[in-house]
PDB file of N, CA and C in Angstrom:
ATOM      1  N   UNK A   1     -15.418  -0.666   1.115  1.00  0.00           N
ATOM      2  CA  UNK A   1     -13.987  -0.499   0.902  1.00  0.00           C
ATOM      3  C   UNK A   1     -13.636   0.979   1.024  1.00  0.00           C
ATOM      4  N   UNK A   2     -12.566   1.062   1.705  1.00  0.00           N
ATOM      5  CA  UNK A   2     -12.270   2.800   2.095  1.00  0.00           C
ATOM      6  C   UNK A   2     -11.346   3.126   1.018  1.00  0.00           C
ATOM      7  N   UNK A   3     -11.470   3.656   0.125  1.00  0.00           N
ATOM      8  CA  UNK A   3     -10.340   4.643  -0.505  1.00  0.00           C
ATOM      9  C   UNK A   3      -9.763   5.803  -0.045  1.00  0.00           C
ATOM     10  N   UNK A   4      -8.236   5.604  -0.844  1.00  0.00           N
ATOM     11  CA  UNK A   4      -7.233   6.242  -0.354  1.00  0.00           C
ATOM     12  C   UNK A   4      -6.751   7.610  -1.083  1.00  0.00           C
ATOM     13  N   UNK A   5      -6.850   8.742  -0.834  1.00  0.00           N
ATOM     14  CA  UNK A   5      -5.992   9.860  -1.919  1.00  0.00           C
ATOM     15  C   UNK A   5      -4.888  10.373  -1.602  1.00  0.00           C
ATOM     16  N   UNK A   6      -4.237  10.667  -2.093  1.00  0.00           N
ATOM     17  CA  UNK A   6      -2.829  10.996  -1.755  1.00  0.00           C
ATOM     18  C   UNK A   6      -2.772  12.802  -2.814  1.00  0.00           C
ATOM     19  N   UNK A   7      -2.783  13.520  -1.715  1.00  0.00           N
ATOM     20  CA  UNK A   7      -2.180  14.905  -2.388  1.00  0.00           C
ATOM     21  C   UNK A   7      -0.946  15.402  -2.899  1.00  0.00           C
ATOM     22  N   UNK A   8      -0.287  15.510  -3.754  1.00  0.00           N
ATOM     23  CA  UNK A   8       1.244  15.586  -3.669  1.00  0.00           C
ATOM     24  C   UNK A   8       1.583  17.451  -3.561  1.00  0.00           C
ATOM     25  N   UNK A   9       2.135  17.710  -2.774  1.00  0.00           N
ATOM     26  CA  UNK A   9       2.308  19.168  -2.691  1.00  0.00           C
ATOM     27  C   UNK A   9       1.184  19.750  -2.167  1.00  0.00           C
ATOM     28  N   UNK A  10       1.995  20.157  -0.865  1.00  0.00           N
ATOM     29  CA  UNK A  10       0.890  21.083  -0.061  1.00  0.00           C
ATOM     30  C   UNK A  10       0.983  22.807  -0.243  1.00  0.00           C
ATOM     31  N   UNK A  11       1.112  23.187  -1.595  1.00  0.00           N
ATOM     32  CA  UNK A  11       1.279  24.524  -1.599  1.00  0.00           C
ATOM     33  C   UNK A  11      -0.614  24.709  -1.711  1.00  0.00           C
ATOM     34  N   UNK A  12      -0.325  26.109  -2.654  1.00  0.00           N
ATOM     35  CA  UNK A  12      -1.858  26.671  -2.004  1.00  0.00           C
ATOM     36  C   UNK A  12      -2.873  25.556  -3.337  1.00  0.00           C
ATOM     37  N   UNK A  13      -2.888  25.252  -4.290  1.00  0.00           N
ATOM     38  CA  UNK A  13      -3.915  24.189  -4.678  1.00  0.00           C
ATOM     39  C   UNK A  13      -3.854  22.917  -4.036  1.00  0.00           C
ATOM     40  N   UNK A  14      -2.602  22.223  -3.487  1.00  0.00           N
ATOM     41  CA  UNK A  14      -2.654  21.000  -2.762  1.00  0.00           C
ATOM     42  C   UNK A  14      -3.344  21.141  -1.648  1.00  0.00           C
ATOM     43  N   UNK A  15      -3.013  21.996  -0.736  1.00  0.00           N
ATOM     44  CA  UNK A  15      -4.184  22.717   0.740  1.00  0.00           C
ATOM     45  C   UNK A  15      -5.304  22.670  -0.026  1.00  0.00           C
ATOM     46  N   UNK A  16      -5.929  23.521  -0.876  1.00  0.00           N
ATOM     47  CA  UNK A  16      -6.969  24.310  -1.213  1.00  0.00           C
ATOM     48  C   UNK A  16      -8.358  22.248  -1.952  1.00  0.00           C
ATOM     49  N   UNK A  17      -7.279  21.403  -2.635  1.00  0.00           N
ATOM     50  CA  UNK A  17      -8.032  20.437  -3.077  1.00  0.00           C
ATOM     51  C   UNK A  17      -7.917  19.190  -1.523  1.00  0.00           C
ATOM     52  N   UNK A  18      -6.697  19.400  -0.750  1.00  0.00           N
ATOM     53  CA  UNK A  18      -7.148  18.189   0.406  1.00  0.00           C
ATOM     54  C   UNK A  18      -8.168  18.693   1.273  1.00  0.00           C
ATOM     55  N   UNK A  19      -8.058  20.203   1.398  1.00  0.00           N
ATOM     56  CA  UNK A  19      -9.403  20.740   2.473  1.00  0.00           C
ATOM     57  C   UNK A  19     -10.977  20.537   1.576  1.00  0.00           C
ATOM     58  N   UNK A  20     -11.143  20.939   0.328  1.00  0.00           N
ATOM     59  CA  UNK A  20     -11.883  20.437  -0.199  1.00  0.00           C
ATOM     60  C   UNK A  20     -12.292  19.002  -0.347  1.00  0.00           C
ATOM     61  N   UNK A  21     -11.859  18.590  -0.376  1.00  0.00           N
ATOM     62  CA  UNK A  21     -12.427  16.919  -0.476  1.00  0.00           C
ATOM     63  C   UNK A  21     -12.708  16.382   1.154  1.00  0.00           C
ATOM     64  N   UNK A  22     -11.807  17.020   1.713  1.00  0.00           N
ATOM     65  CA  UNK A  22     -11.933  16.888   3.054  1.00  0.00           C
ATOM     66  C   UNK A  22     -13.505  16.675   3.542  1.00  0.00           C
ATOM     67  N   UNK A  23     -14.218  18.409   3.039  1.00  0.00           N
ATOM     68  CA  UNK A  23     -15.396  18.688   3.447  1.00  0.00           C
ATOM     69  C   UNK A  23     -16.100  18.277   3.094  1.00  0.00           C
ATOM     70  N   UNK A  24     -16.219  17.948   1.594  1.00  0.00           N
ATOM     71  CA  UNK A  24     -17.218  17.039   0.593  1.00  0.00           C
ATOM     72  C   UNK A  24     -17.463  15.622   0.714  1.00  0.00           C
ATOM     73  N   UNK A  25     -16.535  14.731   1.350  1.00  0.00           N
ATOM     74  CA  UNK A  25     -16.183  12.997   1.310  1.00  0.00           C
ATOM     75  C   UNK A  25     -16.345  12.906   2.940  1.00  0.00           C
ATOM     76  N   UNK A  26     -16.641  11.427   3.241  1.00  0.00           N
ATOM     77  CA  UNK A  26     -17.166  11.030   4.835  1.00  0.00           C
ATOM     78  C   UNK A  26     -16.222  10.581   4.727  1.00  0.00           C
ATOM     79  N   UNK A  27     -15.237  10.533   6.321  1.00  0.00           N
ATOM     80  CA  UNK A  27     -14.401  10.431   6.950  1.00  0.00           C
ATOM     81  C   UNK A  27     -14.055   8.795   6.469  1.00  0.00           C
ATOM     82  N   UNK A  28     -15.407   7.840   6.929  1.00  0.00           N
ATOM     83  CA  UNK A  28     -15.151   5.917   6.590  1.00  0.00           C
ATOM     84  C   UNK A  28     -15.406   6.348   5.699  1.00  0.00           C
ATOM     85  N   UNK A  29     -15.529   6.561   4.321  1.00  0.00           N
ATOM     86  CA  UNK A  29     -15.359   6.223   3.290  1.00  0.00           C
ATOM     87  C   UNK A  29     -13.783   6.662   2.256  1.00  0.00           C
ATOM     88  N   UNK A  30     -13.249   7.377   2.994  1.00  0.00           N
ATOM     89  CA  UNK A  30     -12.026   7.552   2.279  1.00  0.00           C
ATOM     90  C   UNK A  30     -11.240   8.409   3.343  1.00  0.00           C
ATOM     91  N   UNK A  31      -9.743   8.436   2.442  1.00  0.00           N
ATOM     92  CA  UNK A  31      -8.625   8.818   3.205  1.00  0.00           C
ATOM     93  C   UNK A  31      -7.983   9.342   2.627  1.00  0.00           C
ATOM     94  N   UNK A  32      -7.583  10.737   3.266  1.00  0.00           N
ATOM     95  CA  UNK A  32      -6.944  11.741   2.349  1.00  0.00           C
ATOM     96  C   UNK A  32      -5.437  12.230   3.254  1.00  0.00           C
ATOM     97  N   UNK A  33      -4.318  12.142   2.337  1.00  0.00           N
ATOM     98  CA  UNK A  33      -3.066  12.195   3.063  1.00  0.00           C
ATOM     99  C   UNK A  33      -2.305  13.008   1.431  1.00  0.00           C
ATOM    100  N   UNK A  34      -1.633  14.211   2.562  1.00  0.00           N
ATOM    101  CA  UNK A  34      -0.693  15.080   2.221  1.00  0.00           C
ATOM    102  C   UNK A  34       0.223  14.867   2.173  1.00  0.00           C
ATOM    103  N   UNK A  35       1.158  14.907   1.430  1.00  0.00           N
ATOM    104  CA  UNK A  35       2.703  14.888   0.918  1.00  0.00           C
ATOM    105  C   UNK A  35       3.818  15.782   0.537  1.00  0.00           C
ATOM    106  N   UNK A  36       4.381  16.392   1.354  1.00  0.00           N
ATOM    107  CA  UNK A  36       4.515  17.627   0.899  1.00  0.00           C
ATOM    108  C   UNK A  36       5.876  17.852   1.212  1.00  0.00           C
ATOM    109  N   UNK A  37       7.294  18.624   0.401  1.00  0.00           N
ATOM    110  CA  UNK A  37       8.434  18.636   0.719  1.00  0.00           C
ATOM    111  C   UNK A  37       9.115  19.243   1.743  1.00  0.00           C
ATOM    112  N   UNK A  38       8.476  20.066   2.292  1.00  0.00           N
ATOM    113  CA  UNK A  38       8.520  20.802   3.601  1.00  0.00           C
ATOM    114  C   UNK A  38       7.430  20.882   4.572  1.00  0.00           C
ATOM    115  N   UNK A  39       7.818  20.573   6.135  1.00  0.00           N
ATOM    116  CA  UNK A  39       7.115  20.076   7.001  1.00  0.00           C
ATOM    117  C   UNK A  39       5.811  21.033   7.265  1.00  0.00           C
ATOM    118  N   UNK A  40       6.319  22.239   7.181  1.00  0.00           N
ATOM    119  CA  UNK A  40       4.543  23.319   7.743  1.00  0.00           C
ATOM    120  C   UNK A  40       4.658  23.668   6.004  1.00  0.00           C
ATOM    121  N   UNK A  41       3.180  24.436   6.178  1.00  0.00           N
ATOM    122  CA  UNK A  41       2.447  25.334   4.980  1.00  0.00           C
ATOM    123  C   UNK A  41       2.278  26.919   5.549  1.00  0.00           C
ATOM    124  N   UNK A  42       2.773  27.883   5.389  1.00  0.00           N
ATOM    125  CA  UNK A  42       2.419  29.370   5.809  1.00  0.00           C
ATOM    126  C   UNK A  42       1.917  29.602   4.588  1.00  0.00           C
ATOM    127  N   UNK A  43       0.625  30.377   4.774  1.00  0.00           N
ATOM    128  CA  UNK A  43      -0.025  31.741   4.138  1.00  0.00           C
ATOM    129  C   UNK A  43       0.627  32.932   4.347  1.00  0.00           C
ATOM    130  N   UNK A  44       1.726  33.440   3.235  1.00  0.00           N
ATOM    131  CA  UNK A  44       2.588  34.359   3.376  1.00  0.00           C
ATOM    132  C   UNK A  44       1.391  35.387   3.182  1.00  0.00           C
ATOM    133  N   UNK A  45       0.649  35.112   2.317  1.00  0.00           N
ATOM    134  CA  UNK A  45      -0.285  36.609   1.715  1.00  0.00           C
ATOM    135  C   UNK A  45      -1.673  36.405   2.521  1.00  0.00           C
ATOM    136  N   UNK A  46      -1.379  35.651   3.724  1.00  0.00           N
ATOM    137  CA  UNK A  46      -2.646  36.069   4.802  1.00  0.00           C
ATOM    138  C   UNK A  46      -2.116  36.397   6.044  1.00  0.00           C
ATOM    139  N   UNK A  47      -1.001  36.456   6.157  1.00  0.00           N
ATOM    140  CA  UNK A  47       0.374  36.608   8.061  1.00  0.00           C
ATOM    141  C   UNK A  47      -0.895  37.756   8.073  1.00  0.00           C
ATOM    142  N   UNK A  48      -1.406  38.582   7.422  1.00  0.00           N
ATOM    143  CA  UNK A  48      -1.994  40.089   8.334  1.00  0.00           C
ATOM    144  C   UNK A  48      -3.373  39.666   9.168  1.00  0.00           C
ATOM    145  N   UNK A  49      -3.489  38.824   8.528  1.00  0.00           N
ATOM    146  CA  UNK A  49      -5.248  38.681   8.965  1.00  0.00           C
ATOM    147  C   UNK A  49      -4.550  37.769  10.196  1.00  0.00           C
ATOM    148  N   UNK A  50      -3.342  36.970  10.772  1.00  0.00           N
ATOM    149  CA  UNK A  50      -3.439  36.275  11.451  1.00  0.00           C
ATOM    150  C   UNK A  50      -3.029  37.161  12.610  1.00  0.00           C
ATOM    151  N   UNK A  51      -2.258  38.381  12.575  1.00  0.00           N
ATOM    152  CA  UNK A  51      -1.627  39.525  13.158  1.00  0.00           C
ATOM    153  C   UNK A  51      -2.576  40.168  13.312  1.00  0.00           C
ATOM    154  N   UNK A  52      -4.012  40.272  12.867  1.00  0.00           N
ATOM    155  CA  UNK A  52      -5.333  41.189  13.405  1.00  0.00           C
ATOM    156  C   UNK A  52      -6.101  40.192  14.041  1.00  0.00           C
ATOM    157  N   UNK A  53      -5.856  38.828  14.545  1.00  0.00           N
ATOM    158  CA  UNK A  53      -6.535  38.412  15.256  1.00  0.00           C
ATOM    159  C   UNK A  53      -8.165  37.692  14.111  1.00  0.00           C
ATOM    160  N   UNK A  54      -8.023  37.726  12.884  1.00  0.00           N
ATOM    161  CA  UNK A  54      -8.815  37.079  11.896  1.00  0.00           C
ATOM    162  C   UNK A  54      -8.586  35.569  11.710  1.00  0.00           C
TER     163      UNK A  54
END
């Protein structure tokens, strides 16, 4: 049986626990879905590292 998780809020702990479980849990065995009130997520306090090519 595949279980289902549901993240509510994709700010930085909702990202930080769906990417985590992400990496830890096999793909057939569960399902992980984001919910979040606005369509993208920006890393305001990482824009530099994305502007140096990091």
């Amino acid at each position: 049986m595949k279980h289902r998780i549901v993240v509510l809020g994709a700010g930085y702990a909702g990202a930080h626990v769906a990417g985590s479980l992400a990496r830890r849990l096999s793909p057939g065995d569960v399902g992980i879905t984001v919910v979040n009130a606005e369509p993208d997520f920006v890393q305001r306090l990482r824009l530099h590292q994305l502007a140096a090519g990091q």
